[in-house]
Protein backbone atom coordinates (compact mmCIF):
# COMPACT_ATOMS: atom_id res chain seq x y z
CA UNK A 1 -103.42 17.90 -51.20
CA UNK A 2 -101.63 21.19 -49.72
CA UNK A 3 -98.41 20.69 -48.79
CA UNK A 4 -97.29 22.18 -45.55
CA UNK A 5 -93.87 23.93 -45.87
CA UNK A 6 -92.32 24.19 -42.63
CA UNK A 7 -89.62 26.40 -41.66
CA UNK A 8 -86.95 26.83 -38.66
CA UNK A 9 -89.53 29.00 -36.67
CA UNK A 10 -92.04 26.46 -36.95
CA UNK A 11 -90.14 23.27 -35.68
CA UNK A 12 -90.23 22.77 -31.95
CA UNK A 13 -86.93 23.58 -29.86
CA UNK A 14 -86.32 23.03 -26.51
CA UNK A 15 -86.07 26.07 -24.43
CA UNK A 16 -82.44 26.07 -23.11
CA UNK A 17 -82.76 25.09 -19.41
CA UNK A 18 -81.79 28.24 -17.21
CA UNK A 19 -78.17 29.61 -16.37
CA UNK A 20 -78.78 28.80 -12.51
CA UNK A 21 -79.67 25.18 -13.01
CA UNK A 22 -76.52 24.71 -15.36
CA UNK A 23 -74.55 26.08 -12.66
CA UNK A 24 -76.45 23.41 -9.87
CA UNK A 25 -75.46 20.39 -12.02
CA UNK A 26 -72.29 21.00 -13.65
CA UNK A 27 -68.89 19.04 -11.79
CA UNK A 28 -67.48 20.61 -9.06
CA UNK A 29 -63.82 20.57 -8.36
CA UNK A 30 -63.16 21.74 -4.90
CA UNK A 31 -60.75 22.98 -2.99
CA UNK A 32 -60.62 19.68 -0.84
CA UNK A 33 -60.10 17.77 -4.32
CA UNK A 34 -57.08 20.15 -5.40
CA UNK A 35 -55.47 19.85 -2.17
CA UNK A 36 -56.06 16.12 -1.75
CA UNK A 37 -54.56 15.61 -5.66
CA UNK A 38 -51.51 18.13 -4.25
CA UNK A 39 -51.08 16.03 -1.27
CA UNK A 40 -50.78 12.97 -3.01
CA UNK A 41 -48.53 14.49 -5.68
CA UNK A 42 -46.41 15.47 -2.60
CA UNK A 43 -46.52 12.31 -0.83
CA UNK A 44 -45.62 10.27 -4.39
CA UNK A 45 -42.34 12.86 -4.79
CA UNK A 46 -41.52 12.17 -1.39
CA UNK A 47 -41.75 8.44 -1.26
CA UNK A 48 -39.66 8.57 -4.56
CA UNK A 49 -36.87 10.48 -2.92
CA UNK A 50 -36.54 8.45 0.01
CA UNK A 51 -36.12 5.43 -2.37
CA UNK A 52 -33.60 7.01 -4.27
CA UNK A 53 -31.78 8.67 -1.48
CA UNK A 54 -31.74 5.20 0.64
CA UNK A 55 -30.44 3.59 -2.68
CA UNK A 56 -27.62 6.21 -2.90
CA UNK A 57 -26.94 4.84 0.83
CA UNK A 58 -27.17 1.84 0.08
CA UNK A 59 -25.13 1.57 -2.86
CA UNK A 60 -22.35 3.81 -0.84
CA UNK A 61 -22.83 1.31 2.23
CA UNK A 62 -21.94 -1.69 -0.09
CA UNK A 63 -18.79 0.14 -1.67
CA UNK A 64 -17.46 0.78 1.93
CA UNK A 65 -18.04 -2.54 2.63
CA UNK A 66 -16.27 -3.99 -0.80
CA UNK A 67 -13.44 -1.66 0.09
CA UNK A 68 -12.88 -2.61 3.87
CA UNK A 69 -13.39 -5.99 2.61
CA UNK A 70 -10.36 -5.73 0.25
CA UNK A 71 -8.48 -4.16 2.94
CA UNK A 72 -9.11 -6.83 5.42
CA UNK A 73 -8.45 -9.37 3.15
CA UNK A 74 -5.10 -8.26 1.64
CA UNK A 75 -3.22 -8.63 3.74
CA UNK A 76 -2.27 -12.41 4.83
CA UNK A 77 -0.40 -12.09 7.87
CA UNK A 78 -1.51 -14.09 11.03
CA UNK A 79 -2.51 -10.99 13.58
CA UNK A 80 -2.81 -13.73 16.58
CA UNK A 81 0.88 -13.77 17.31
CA UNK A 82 1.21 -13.30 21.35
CA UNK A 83 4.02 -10.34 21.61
CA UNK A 84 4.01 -6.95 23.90
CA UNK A 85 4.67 -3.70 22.02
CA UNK A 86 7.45 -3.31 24.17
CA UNK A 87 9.18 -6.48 23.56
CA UNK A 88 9.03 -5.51 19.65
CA UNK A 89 10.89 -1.89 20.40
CA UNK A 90 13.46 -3.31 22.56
CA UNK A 91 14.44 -6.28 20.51
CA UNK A 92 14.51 -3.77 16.97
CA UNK A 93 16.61 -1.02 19.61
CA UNK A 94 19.21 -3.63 20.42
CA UNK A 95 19.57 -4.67 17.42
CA UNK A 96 20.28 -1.29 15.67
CA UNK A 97 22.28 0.12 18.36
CA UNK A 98 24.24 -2.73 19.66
CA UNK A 99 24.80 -4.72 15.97
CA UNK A 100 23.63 -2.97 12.89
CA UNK A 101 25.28 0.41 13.87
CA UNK A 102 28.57 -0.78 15.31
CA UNK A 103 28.95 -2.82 12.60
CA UNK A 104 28.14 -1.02 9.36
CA UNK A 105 29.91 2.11 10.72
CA UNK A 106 32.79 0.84 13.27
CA UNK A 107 33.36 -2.81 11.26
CA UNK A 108 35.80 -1.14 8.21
CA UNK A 109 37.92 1.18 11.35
CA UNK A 110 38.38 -1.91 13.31
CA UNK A 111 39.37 -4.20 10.19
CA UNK A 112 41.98 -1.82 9.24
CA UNK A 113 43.67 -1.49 12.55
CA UNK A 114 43.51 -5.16 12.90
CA UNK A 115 44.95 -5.34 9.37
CA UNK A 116 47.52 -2.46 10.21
CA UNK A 117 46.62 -0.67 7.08
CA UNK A 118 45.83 2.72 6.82
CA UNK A 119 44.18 2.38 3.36
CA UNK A 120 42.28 0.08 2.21
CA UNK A 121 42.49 -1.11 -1.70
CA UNK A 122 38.54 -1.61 -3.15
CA UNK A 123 38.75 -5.00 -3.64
CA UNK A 124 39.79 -5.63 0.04
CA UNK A 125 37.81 -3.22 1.35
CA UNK A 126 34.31 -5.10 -0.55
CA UNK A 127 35.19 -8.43 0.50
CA UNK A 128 35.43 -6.89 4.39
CA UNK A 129 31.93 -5.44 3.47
CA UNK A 130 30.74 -8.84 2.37
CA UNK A 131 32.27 -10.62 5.59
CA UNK A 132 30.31 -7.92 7.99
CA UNK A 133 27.26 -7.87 6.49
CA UNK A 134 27.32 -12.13 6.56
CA UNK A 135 28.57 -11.87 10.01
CA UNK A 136 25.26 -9.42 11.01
CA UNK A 137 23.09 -11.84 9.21
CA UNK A 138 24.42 -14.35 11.04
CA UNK A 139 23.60 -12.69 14.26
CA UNK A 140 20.32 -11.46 13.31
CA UNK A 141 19.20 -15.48 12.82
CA UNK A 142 20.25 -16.25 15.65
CA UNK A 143 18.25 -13.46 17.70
CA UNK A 144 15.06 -14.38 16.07
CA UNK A 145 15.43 -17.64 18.19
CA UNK A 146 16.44 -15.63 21.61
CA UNK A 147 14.13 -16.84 24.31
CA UNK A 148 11.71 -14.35 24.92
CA UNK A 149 8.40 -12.64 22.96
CA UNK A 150 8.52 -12.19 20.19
CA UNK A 151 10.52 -15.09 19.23
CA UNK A 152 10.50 -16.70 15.94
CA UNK A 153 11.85 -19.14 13.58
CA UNK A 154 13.45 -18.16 10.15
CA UNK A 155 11.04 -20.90 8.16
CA UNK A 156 7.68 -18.83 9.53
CA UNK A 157 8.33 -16.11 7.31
CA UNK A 158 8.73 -18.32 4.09
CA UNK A 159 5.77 -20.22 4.78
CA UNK A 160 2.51 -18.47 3.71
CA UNK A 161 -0.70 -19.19 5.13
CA UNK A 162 -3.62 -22.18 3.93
CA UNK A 163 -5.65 -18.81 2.57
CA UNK A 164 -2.48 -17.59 0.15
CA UNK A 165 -1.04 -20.30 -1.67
CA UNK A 166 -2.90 -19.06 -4.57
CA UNK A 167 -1.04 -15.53 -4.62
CA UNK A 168 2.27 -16.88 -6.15
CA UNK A 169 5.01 -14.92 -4.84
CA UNK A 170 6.66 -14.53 -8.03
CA UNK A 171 4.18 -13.04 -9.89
CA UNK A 172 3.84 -10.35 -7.16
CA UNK A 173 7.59 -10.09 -7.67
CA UNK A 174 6.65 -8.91 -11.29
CA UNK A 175 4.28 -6.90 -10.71
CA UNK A 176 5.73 -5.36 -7.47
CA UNK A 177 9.08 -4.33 -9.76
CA UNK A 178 7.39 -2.23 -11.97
CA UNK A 179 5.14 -0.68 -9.52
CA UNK A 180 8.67 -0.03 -7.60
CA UNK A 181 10.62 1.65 -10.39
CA UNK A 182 7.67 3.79 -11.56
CA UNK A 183 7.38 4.74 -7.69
CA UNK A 184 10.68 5.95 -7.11
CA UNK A 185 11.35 7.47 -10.55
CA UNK A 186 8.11 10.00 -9.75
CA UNK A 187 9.19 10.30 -6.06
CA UNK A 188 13.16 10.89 -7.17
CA UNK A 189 11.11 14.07 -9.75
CA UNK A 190 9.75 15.51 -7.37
CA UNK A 191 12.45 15.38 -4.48
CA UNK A 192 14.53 16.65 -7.19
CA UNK A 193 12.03 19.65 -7.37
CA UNK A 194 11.77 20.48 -3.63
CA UNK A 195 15.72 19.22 -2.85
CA UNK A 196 17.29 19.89 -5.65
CA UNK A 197 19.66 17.08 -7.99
CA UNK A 198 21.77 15.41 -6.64
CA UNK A 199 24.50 13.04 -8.29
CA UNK A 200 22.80 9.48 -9.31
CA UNK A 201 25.74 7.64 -9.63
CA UNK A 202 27.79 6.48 -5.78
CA UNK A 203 31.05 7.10 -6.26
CA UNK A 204 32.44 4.69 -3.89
CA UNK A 205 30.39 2.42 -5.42
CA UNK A 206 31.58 3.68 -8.89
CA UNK A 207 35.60 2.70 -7.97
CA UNK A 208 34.41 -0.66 -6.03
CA UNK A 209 32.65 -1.57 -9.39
CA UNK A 210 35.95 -0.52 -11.13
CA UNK A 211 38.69 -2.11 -9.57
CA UNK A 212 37.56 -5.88 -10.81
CA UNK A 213 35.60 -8.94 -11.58
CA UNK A 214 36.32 -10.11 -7.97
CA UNK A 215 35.20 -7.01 -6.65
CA UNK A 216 32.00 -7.01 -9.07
CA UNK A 217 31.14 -10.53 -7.91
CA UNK A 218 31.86 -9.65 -4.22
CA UNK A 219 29.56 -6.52 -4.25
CA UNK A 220 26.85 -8.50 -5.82
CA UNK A 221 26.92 -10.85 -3.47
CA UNK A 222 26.66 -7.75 -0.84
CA UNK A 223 24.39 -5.61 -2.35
CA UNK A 224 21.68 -8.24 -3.79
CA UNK A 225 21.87 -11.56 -1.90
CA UNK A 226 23.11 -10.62 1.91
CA UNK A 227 21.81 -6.74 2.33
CA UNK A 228 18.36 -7.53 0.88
CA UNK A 229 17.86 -10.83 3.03
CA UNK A 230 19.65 -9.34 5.98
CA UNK A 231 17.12 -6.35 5.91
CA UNK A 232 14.11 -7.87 4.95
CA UNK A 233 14.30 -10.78 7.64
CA UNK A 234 14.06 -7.52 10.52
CA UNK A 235 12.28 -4.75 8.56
CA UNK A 236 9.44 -6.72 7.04
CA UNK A 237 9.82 -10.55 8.54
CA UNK A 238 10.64 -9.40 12.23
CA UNK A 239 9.00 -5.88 12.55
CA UNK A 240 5.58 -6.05 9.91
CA UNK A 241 5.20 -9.89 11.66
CA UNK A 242 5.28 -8.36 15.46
CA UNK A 243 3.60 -4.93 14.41
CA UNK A 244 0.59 -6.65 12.77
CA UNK A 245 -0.60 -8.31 15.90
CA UNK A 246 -1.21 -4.99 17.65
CA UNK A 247 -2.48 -3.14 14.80
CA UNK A 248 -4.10 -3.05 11.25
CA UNK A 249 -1.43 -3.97 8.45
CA UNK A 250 -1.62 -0.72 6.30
CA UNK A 251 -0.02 0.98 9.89
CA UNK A 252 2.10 -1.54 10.47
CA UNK A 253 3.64 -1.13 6.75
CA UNK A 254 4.11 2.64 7.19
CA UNK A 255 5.61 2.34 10.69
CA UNK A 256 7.88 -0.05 9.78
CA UNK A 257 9.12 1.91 6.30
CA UNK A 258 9.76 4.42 8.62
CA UNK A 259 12.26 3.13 10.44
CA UNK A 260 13.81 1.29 7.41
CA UNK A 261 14.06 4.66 5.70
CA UNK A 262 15.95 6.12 8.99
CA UNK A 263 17.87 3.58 9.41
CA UNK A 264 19.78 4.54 6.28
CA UNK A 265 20.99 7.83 7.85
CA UNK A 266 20.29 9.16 4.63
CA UNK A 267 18.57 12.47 4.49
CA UNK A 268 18.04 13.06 0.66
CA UNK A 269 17.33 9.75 -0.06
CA UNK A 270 14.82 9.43 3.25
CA UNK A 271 11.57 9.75 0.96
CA UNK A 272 12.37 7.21 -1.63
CA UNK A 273 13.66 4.75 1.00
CA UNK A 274 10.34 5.17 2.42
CA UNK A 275 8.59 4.40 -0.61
CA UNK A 276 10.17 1.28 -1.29
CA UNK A 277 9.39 0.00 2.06
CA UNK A 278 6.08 0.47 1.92
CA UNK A 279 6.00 -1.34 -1.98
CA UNK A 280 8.09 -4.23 -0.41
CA UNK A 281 6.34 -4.36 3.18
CA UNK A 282 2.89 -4.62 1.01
CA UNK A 283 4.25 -7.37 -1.11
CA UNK A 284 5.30 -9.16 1.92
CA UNK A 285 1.99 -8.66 3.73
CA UNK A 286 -0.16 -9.83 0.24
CA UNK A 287 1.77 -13.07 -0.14
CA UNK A 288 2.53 -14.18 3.24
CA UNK A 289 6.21 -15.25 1.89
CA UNK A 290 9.00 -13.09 2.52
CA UNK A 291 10.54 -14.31 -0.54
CA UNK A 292 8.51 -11.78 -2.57
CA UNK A 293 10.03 -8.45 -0.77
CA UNK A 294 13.61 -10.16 -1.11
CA UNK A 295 13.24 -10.62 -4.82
CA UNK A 296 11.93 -7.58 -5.19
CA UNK A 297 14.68 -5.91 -3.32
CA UNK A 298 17.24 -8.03 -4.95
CA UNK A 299 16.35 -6.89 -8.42
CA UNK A 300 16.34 -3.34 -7.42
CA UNK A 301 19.60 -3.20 -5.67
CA UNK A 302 20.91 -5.24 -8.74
CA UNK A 303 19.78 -2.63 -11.32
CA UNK A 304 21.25 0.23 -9.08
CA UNK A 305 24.44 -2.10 -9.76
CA UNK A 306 23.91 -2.45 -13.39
CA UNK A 307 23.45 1.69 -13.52
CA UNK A 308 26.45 2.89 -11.70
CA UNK A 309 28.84 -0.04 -13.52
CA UNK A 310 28.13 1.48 -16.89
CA UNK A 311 27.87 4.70 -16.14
């Protein structure tokens, strides 16, 4: 039997089918396709932006509101206390002009001529100061109870509201100090800077300190029992009280270390007394209880003491 050797030309191929009809059936990708996927592409970026930029809104929306929040809320002061702005001038006027003035200036020149000394030894002259400044806290109760608006009892600025009793007054004390020391040790710095030093140390002060253990218990008395009580019962129990019913706290606190700082007729200390009004007027307004500004002011006054005796 032959055997029939066949070879690559003799096996049957396909003819390849033409260059035209390869063309006619292969995918087309059109121009409507690209600009449909392009469209989409667009409309996916888009979409993702708006959710990210109304996240960013969001998430800045809920931070404004966490911080108004915590600005409404620190403050525990009732702001439904019926008073006219008016009333709350006139009332702090008379009492600077017609008592505070008169008496921390004009009280030492009267008690002299009444003593018929010309010169007054320390120790006298501190126990005067003691007997003044009880005689203007004296006076200063009593107006809080003069009929007319605003018109208030000693006991309402002691007792805190329902919504504070957990924000001890004592540990806001604490706190407070240190926040008050490192406050007016970087605001002394720099009024040193722009002022210029002056001398730490009062020397009146100084030779009061000096002349005694009955002066030293008489100007401690003075100077951190009856000055911080006398000043806090107007400048933060009187004034912040009345102010906060016709405005937000944060303005009432500045307003009202304002005039505690001029009321010191002190220019080169002006800034500092400023500062510690506003520590002690937001103390007052973040327990509710003055007894948090007076212990703070107490134990700043007392170190003051403490500085100048053994200097």
């Amino acid at each position: 039997m032959d055997t029939v050797v066949t070879t690559g030309s003799n096996l049957h191929r396909p003819s390849p089918p033409p260059l035209n009809t390869f063309l006619r059936h292969r995918p087309r990708t059109t121009e409507y396709n690209l600009s449909k996927d392009f469209d989409r592409v667009l409309l996916t970026s888009h979409f993702c932006c708006s959710r990210v930029s109304s996240l960013k809104r969001r998430c800045v929306k809920d931070e404004n509101a966490t911080q108004s929040h915590f600005l409404k809320d620190f403050s525990v002061l009732q702001s439904d206390i019926l008073c006219d702005i008016g009333s709350i001038w006139s009332s702090l006027g008379f009492y600077v002009f017609s008592i505070h003035i008169p008496l921390s200036f004009g009280g030492l020149s009267a008690s002299v001529k009444l003593l018929h000394q010309p010169v007054l030894d320390p120790q006298t002259e501190v126990i005067l100061i003691l007997a003044i400044q009880t005689l203007e806290l004296c006076i200063v109760v009593l107006l809080l109870k003069y009929p007319g608006k605003p018109q208030y009892d000693l006991q309402d600025f002691f007792h805190a509201k329902k919504s504070s009793k957990q924000r001890s007054w004592l540990l806001a004390s604490f706190l407070g100090f240190g926040f008050l020391l490192s406050s007016v040790f970087i605001t002394s710095y720099f009024a040193d800077k722009l002022v210029g030093p002056k001398d730490v140390n009062n020397p009146f002060l100084k030779e009061i300190l000096s002349s005694g253990p009955t002066s030293i218990a008489a100007c401690t008395l003075v100077y951190c029992i009856i000055t911080p009580l006398l000043e806090e019962i107007v400048y933060r129990g009187f004034l912040i009280t009345s102010l906060v019913s016709k405005m937000k706290w944060q303005r009432a606190v500045v307003i009202s270390s304002i005039v505690f700082s001029a009321v010191h007729f002190s220019g080169e200390n002006f800034l500092q007394y400023l500062v510690i009004g506003i520590l002690l007027g937001c103390s007052y307004c973040w327990t509710g209880n003055l007894s948090s500004s007076i212990a703070l002011h107490s134990l700043y006054n007392a170190l003051i003491l403490y500085l100048t005796f053994i200097s």
